[in-house]
PDB file of N, CA and C in Angstrom:
ATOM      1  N   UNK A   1      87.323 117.344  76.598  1.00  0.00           N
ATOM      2  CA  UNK A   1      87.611 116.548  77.775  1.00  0.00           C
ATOM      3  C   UNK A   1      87.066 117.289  78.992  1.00  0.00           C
ATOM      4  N   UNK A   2      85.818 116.189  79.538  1.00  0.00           N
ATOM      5  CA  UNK A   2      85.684 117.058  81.422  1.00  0.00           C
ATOM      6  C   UNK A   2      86.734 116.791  82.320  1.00  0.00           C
ATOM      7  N   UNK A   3      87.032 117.636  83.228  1.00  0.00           N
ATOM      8  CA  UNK A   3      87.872 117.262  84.029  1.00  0.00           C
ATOM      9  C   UNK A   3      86.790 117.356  85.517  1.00  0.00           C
ATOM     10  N   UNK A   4      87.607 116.573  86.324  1.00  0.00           N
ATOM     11  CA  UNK A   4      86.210 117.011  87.456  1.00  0.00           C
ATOM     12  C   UNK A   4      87.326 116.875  88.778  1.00  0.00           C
ATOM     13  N   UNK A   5      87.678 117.539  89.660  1.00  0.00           N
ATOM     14  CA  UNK A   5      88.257 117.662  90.998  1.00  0.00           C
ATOM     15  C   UNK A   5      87.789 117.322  92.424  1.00  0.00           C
ATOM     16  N   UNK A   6      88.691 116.429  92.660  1.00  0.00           N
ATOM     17  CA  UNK A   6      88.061 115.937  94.325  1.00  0.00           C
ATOM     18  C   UNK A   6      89.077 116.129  95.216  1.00  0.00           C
ATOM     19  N   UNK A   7      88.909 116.669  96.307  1.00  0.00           N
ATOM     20  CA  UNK A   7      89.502 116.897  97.739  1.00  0.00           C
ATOM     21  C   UNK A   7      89.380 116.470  98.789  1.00  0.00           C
ATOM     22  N   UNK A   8      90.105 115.728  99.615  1.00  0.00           N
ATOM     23  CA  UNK A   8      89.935 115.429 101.124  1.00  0.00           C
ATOM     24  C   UNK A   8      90.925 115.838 101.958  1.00  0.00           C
ATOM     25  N   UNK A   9      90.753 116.110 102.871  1.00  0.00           N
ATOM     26  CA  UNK A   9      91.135 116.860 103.790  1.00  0.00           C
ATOM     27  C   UNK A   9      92.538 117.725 103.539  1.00  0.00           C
ATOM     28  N   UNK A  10      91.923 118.202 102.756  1.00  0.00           N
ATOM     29  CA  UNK A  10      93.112 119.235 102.109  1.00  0.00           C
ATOM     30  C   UNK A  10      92.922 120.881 102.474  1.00  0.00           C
ATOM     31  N   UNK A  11      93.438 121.824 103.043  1.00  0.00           N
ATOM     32  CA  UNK A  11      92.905 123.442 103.089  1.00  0.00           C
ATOM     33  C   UNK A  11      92.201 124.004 101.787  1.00  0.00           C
ATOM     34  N   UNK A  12      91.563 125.400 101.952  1.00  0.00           N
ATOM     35  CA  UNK A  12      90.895 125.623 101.173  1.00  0.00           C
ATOM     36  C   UNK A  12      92.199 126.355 100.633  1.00  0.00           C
ATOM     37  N   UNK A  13      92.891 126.634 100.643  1.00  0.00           N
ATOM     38  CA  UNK A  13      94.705 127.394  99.934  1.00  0.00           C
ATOM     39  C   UNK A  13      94.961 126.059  99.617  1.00  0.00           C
ATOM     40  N   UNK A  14      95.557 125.284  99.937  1.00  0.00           N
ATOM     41  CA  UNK A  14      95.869 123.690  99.236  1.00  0.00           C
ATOM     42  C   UNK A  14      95.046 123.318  98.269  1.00  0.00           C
ATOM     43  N   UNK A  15      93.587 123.367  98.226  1.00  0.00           N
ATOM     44  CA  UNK A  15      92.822 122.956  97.269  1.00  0.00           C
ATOM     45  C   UNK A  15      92.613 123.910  96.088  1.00  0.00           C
ATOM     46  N   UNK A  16      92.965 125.058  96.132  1.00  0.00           N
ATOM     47  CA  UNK A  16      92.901 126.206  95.209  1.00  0.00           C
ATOM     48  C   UNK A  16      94.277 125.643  94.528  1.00  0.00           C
ATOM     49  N   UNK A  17      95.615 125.847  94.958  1.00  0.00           N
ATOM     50  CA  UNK A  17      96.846 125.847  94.536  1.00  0.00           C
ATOM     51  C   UNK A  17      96.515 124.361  93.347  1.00  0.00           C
ATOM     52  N   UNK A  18      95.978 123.396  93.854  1.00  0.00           N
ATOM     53  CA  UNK A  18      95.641 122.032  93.646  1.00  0.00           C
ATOM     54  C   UNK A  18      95.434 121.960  92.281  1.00  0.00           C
ATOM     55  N   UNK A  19      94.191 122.669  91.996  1.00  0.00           N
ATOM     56  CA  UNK A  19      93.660 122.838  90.958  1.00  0.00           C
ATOM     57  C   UNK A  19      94.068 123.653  90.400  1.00  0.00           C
ATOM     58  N   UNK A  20      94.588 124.999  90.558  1.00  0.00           N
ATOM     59  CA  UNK A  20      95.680 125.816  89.641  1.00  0.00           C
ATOM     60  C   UNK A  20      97.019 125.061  88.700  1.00  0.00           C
ATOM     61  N   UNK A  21      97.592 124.582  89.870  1.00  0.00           N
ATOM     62  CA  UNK A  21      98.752 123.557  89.246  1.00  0.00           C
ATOM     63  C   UNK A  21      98.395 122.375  88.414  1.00  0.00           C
ATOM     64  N   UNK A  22      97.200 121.905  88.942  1.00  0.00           N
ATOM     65  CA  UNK A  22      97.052 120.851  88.110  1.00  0.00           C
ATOM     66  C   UNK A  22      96.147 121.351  85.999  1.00  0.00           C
ATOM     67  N   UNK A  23      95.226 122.199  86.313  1.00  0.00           N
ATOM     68  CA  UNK A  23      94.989 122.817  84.946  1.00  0.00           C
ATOM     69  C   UNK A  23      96.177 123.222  84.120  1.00  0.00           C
ATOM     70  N   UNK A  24      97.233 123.762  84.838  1.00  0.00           N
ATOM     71  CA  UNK A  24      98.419 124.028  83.763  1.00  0.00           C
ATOM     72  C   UNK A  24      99.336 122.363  83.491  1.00  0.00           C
ATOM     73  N   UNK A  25      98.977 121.629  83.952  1.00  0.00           N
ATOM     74  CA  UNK A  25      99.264 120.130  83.571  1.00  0.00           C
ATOM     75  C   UNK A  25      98.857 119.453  82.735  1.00  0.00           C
ATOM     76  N   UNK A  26      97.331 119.839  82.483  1.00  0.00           N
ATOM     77  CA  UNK A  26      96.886 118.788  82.053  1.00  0.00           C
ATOM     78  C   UNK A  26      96.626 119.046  80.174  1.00  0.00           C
ATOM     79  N   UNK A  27      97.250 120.094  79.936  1.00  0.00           N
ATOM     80  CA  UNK A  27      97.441 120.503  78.727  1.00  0.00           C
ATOM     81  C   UNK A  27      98.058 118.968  78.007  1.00  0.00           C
ATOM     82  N   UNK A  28      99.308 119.052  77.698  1.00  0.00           N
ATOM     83  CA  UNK A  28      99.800 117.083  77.443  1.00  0.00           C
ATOM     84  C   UNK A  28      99.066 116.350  77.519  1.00  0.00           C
ATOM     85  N   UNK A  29      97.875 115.727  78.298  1.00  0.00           N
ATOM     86  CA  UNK A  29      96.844 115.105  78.052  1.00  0.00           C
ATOM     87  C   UNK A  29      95.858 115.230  76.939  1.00  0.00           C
ATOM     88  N   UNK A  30      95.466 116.431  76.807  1.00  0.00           N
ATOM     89  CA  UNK A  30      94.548 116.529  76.402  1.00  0.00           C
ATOM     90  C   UNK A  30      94.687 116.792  74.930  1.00  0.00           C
ATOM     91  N   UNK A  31      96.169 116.899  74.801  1.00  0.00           N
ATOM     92  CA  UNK A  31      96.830 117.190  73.417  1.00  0.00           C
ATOM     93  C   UNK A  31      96.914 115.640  72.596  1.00  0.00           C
ATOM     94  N   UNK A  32      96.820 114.786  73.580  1.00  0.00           N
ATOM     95  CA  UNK A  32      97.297 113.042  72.947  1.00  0.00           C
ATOM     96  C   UNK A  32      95.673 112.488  73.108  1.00  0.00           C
ATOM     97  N   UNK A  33      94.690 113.485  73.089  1.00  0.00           N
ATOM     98  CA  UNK A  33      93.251 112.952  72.888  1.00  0.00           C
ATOM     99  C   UNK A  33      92.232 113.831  72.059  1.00  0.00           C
ATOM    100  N   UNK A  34      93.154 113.974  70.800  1.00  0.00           N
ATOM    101  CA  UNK A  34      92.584 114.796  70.077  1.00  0.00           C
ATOM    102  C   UNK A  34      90.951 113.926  68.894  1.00  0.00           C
ATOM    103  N   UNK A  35      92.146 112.671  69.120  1.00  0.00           N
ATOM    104  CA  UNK A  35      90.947 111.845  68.212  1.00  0.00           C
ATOM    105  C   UNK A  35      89.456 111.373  68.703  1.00  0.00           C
ATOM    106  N   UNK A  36      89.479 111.790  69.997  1.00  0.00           N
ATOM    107  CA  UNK A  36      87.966 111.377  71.042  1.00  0.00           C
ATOM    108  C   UNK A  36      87.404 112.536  70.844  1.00  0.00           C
ATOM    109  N   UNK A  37      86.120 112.506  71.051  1.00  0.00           N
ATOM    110  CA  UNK A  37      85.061 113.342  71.129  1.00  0.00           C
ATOM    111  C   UNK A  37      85.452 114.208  72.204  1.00  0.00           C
ATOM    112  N   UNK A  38      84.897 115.299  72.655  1.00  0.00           N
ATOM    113  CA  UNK A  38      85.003 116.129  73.727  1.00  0.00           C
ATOM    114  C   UNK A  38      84.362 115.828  74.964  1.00  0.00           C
ATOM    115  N   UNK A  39      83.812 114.921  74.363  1.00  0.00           N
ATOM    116  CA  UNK A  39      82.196 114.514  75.756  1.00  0.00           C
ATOM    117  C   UNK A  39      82.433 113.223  75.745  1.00  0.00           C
ATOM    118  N   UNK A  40      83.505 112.332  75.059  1.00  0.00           N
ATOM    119  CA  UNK A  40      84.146 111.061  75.244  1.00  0.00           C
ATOM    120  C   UNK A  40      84.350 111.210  76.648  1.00  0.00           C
ATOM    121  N   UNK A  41      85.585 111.789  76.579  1.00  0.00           N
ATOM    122  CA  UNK A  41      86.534 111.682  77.868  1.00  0.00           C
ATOM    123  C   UNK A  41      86.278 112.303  79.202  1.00  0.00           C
ATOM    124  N   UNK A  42      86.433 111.639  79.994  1.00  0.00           N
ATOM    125  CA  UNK A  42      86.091 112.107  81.642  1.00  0.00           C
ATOM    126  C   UNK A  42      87.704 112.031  82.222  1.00  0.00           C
ATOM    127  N   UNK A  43      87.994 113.101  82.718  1.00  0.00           N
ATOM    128  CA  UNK A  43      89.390 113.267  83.895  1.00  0.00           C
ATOM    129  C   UNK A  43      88.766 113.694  84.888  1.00  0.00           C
ATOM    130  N   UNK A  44      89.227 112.465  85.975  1.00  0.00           N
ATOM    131  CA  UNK A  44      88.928 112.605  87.824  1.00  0.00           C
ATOM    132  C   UNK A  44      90.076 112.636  88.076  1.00  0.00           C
ATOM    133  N   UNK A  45      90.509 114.026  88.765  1.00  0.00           N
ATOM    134  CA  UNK A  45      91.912 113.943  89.729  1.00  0.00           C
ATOM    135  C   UNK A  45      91.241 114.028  90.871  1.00  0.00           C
ATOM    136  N   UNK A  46      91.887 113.145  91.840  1.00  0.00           N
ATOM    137  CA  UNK A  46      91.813 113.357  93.384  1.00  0.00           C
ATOM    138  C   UNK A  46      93.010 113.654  94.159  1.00  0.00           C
ATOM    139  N   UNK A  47      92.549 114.310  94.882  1.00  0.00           N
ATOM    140  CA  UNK A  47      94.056 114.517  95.836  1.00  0.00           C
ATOM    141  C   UNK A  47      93.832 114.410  97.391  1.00  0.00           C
ATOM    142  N   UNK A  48      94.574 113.798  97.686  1.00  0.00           N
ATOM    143  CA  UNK A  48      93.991 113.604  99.220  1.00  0.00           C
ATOM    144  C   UNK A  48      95.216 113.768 100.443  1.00  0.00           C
ATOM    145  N   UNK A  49      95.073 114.485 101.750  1.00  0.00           N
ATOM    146  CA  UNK A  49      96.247 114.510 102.429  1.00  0.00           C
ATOM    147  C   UNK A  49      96.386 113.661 103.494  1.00  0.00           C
ATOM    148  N   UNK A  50      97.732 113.224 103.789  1.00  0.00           N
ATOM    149  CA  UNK A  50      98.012 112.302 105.333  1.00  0.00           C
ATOM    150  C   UNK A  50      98.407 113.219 105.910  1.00  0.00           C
ATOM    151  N   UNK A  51      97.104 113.035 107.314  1.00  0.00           N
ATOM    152  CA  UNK A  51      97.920 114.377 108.338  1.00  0.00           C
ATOM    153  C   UNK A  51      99.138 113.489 108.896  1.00  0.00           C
ATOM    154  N   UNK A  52      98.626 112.285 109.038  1.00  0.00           N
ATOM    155  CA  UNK A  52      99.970 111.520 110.057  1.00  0.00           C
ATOM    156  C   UNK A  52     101.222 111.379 109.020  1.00  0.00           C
ATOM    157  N   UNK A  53     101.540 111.231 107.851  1.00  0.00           N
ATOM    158  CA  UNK A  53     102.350 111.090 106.988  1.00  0.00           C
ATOM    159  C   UNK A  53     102.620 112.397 106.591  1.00  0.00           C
ATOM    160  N   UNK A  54     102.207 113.204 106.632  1.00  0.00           N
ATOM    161  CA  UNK A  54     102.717 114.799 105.729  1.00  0.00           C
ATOM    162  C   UNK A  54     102.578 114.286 104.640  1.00  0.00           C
ATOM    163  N   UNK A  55     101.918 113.825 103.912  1.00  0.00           N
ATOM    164  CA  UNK A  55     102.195 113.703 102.598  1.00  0.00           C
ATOM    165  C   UNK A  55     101.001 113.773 101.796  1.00  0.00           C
ATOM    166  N   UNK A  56     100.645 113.367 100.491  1.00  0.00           N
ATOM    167  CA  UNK A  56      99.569 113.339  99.734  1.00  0.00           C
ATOM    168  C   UNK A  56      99.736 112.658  98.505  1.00  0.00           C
ATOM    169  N   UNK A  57      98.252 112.049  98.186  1.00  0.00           N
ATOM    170  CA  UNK A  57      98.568 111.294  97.333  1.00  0.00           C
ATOM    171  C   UNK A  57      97.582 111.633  96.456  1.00  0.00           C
ATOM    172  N   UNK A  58      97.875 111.481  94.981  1.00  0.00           N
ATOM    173  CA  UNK A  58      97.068 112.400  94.257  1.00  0.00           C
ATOM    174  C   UNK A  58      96.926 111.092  92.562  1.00  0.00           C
ATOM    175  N   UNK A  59      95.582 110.869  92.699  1.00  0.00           N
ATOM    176  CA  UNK A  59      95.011 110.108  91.392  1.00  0.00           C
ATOM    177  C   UNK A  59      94.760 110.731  90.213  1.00  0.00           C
ATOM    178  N   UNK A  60      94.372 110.126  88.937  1.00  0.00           N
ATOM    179  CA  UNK A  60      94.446 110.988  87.831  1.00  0.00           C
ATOM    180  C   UNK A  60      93.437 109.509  87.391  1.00  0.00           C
ATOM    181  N   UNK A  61      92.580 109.728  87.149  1.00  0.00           N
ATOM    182  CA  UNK A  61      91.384 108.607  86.378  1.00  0.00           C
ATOM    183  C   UNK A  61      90.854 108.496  85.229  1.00  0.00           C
ATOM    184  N   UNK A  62      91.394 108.233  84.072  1.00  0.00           N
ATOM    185  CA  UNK A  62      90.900 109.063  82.629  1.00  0.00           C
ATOM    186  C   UNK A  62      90.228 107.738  82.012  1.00  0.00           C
ATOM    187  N   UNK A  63      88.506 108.005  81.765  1.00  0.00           N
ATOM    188  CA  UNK A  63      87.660 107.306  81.246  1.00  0.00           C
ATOM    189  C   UNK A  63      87.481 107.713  79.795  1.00  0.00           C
ATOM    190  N   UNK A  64      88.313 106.693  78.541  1.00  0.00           N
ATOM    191  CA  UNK A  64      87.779 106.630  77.724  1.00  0.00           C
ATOM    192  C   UNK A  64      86.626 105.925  77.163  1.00  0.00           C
ATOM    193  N   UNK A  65      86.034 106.135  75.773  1.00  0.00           N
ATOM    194  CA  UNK A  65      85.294 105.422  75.640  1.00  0.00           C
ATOM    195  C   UNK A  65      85.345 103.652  75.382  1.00  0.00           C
ATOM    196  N   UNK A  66      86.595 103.178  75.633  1.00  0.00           N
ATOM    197  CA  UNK A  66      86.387 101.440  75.183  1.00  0.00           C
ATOM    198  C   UNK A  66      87.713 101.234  76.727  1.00  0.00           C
ATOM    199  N   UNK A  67      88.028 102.201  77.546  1.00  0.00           N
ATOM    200  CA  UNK A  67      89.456 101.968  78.291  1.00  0.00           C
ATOM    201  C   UNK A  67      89.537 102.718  79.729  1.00  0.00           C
ATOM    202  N   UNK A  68      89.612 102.245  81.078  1.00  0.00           N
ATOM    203  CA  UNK A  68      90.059 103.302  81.874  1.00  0.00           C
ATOM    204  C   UNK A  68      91.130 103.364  82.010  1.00  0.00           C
ATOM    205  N   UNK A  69      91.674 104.108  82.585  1.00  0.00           N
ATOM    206  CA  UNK A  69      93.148 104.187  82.625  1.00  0.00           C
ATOM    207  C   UNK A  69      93.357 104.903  84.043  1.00  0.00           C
ATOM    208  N   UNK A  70      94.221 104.022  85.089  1.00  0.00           N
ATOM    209  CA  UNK A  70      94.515 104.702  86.074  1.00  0.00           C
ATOM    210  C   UNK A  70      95.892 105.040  86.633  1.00  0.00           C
ATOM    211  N   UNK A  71      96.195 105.986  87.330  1.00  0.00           N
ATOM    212  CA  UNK A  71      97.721 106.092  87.622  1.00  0.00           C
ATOM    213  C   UNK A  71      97.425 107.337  89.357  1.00  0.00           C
ATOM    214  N   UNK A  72      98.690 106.727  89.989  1.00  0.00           N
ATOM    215  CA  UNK A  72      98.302 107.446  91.244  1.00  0.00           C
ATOM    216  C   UNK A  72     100.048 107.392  91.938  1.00  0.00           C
ATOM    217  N   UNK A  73     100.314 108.046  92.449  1.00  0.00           N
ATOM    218  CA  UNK A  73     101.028 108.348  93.339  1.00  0.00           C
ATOM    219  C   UNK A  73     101.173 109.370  94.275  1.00  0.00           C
ATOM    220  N   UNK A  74     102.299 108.906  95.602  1.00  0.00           N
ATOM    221  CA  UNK A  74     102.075 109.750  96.630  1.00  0.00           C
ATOM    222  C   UNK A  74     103.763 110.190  96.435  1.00  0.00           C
ATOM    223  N   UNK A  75     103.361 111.055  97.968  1.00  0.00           N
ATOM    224  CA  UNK A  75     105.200 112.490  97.758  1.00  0.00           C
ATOM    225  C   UNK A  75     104.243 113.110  98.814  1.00  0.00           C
ATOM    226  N   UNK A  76     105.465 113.334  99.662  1.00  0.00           N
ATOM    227  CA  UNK A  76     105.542 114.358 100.554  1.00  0.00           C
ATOM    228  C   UNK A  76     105.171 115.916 100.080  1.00  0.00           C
ATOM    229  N   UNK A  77     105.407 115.910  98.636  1.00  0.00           N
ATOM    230  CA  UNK A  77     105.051 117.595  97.680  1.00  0.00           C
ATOM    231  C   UNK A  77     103.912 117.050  96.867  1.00  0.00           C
ATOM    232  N   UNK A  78     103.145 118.129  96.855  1.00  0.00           N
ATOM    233  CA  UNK A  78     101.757 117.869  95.895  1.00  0.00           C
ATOM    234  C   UNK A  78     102.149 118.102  94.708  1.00  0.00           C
ATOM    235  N   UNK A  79     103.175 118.835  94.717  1.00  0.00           N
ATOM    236  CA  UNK A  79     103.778 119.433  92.980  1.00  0.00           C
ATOM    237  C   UNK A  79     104.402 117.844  92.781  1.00  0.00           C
ATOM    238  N   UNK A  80     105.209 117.203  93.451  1.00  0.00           N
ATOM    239  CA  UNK A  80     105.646 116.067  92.781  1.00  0.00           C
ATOM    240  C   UNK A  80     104.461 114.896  92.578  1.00  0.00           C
ATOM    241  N   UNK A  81     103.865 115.128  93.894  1.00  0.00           N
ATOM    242  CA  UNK A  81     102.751 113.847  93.243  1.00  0.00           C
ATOM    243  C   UNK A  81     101.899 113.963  91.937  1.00  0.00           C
ATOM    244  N   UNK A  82     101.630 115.298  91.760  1.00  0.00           N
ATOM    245  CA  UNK A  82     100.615 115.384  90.425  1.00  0.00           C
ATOM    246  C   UNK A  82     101.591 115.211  89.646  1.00  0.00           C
ATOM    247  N   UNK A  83     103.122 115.608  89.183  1.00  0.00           N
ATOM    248  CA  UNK A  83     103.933 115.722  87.851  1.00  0.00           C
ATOM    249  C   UNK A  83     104.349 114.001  88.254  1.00  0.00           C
ATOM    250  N   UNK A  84     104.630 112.984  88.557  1.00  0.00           N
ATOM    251  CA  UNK A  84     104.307 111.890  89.124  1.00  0.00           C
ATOM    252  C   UNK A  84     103.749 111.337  88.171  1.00  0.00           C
ATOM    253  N   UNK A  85     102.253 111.422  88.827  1.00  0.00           N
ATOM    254  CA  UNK A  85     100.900 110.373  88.414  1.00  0.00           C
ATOM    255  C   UNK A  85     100.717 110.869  87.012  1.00  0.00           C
ATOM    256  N   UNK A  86     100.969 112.425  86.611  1.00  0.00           N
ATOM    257  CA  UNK A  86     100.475 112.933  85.245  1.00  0.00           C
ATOM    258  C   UNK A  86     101.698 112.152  83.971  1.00  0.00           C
ATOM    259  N   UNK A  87     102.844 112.202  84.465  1.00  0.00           N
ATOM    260  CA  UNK A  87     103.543 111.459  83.739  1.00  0.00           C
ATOM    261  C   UNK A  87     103.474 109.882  83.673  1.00  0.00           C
ATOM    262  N   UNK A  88     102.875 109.155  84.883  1.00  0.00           N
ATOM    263  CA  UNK A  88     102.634 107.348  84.785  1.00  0.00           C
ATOM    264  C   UNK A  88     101.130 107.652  83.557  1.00  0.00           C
ATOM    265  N   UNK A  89     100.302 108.603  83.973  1.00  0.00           N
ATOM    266  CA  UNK A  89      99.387 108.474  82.898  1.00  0.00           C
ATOM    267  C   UNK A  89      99.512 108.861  81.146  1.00  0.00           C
ATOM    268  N   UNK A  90     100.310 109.835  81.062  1.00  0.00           N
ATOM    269  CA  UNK A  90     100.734 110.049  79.540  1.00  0.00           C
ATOM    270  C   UNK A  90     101.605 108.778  79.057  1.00  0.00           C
ATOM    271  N   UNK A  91     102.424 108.211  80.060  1.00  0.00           N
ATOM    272  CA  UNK A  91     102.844 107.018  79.316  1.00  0.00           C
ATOM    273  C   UNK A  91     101.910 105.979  78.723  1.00  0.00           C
ATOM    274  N   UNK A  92     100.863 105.976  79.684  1.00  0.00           N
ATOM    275  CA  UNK A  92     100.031 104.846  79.081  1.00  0.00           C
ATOM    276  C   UNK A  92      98.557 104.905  78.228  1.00  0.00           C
ATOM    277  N   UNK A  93      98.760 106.426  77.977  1.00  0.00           N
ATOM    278  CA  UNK A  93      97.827 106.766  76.969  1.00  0.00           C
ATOM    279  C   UNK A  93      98.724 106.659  75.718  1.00  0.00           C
ATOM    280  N   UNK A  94      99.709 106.997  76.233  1.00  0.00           N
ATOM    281  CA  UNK A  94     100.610 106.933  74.516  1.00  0.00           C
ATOM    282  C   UNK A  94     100.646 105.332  74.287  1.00  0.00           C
ATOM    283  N   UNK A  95     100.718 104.460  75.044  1.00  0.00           N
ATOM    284  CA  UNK A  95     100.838 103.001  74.877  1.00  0.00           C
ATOM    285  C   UNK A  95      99.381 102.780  74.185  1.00  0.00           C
ATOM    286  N   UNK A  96      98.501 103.384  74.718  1.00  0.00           N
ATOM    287  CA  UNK A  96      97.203 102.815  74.209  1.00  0.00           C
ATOM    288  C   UNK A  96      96.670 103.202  72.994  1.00  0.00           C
ATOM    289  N   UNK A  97      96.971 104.674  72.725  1.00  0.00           N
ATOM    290  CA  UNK A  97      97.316 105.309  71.900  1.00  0.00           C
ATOM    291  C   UNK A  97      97.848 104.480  70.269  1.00  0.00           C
ATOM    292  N   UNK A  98      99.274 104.231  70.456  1.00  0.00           N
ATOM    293  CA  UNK A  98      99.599 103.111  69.863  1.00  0.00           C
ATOM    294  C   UNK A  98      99.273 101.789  69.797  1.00  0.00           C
ATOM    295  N   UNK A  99      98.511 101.140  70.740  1.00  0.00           N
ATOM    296  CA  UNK A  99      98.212 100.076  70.345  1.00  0.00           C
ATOM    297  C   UNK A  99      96.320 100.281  69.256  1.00  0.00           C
ATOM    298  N   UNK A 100      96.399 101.513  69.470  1.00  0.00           N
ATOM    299  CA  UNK A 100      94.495 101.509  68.554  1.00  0.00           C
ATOM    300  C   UNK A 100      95.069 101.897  67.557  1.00  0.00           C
ATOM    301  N   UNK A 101      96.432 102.172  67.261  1.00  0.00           N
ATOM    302  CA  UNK A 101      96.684 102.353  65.863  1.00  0.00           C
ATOM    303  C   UNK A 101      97.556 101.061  64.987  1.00  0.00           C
ATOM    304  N   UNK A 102      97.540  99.886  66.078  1.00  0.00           N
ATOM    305  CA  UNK A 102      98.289  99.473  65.748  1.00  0.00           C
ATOM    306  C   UNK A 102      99.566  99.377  65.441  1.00  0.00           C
ATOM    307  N   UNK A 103     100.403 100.056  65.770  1.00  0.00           N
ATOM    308  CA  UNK A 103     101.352 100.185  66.537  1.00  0.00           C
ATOM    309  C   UNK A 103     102.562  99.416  66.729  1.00  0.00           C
ATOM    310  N   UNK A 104     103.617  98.320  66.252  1.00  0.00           N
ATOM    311  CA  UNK A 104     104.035  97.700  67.242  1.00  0.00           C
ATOM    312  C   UNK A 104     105.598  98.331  67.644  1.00  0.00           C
ATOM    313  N   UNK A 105     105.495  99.369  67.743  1.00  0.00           N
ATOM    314  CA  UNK A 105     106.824  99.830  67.708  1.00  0.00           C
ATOM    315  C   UNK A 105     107.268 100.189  68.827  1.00  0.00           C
ATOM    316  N   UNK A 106     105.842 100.593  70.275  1.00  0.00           N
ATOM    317  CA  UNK A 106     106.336 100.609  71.525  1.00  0.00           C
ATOM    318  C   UNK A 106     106.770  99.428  71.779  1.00  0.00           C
ATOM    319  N   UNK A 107     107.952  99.571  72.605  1.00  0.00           N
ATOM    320  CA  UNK A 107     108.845  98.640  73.659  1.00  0.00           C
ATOM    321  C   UNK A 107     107.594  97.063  74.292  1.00  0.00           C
ATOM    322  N   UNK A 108     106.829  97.553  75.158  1.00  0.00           N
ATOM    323  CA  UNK A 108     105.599  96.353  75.402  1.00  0.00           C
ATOM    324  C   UNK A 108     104.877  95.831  74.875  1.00  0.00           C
ATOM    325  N   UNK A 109     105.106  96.309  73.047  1.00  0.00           N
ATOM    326  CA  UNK A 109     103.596  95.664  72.361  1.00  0.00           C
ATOM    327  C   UNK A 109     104.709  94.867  71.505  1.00  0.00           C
ATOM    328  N   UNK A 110     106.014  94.649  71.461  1.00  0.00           N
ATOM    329  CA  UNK A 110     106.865  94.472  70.060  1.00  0.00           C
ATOM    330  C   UNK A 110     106.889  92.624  70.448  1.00  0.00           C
ATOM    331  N   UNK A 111     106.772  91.955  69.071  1.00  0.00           N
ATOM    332  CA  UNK A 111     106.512  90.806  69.293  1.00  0.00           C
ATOM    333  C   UNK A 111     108.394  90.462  69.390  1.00  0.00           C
ATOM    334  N   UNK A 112     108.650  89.297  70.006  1.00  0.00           N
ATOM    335  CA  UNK A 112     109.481  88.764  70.085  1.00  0.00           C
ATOM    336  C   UNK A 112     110.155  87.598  68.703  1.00  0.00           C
ATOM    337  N   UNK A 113     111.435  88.215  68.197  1.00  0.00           N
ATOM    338  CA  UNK A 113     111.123  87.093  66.733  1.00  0.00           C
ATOM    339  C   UNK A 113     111.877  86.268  67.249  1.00  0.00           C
ATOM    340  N   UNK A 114     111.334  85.025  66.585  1.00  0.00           N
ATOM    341  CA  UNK A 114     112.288  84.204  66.657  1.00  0.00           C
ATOM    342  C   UNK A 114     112.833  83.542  65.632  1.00  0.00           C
ATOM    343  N   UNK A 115     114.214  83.221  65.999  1.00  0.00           N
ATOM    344  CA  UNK A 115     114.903  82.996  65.214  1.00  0.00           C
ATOM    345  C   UNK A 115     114.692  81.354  65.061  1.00  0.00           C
ATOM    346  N   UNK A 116     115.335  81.130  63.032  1.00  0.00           N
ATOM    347  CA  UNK A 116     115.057  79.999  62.368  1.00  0.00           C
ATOM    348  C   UNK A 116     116.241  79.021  62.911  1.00  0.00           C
ATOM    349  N   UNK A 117     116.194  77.782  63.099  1.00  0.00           N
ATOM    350  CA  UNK A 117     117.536  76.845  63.128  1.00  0.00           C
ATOM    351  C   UNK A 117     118.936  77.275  62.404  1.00  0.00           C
ATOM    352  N   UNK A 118     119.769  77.207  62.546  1.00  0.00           N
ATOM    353  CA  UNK A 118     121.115  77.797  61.518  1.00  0.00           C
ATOM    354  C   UNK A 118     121.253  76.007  60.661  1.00  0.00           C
ATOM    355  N   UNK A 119     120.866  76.073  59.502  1.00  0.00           N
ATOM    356  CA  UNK A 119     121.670  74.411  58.798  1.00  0.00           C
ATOM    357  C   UNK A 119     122.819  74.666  58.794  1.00  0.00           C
ATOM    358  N   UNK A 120     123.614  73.524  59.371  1.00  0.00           N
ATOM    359  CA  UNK A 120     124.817  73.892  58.634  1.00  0.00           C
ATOM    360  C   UNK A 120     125.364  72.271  57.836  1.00  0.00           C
ATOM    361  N   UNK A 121     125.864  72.978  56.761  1.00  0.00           N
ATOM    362  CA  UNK A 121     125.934  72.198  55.539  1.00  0.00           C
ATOM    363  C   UNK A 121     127.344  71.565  55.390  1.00  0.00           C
ATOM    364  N   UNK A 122     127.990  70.937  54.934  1.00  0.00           N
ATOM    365  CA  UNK A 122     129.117  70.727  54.676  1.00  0.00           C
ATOM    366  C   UNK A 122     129.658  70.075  53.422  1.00  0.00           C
TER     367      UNK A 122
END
């Protein structure tokens, strides 16, 4: 898996920390994409800051080969926005995950049964 890092108007100490914190994250990812090629998968994190908001909001973009998958959120803490967006994205690799295996046992893929008429006899 590449990973590739983007910054806007973030310090050059903010953008170091950025990418420190985020490499020890992205381990869990890369553990639930064992079945792709190495040169399959592309990871774009961006992180970007509001000077007027104090805050930051930080993307996670993971290009498989048949799927993109995006997840993003913001937080006043960069530590919460990346553990955030990194967790909206492991959910939905595991969803996708399961659905290429067929799957129907996650919660969103499970068909709805329905039930037969009751006869009643007498």
């Amino acid at each position: 898996m590449e990973i590739q890092f983007f910054h806007k108007n973030l310090s050059e100490a903010e953008g170091a920390f950025f990418d420190e914190y985020v490499n020890q994250k992205t381990d869990s990812i890369t553990s639930l994409l064992t079945k792709f090629a190495s040169d399959a998968v592309l990871l774009t994190i961006s992180a970007e800051k509001f000077e007027k908001h104090d805050a930051f909001e930080v993307e996670f973009l993971l290009k498989l080969p048949a799927k993109t998958l995006l997840s993003k959120e913001a937080s006043h803490s960069i530590n919460k926005a990346v553990d955030l967006s990194r967790d909206r994205l492991l959910s939905q690799v595991k969803k996708y995950m399961a659905h290429l295996r067929k799957d129907r046992s996650h919660k969103s893929l499970r068909k709805t049964e329905i039930e037969a008429p009751v006869e009643i006899t007498q």
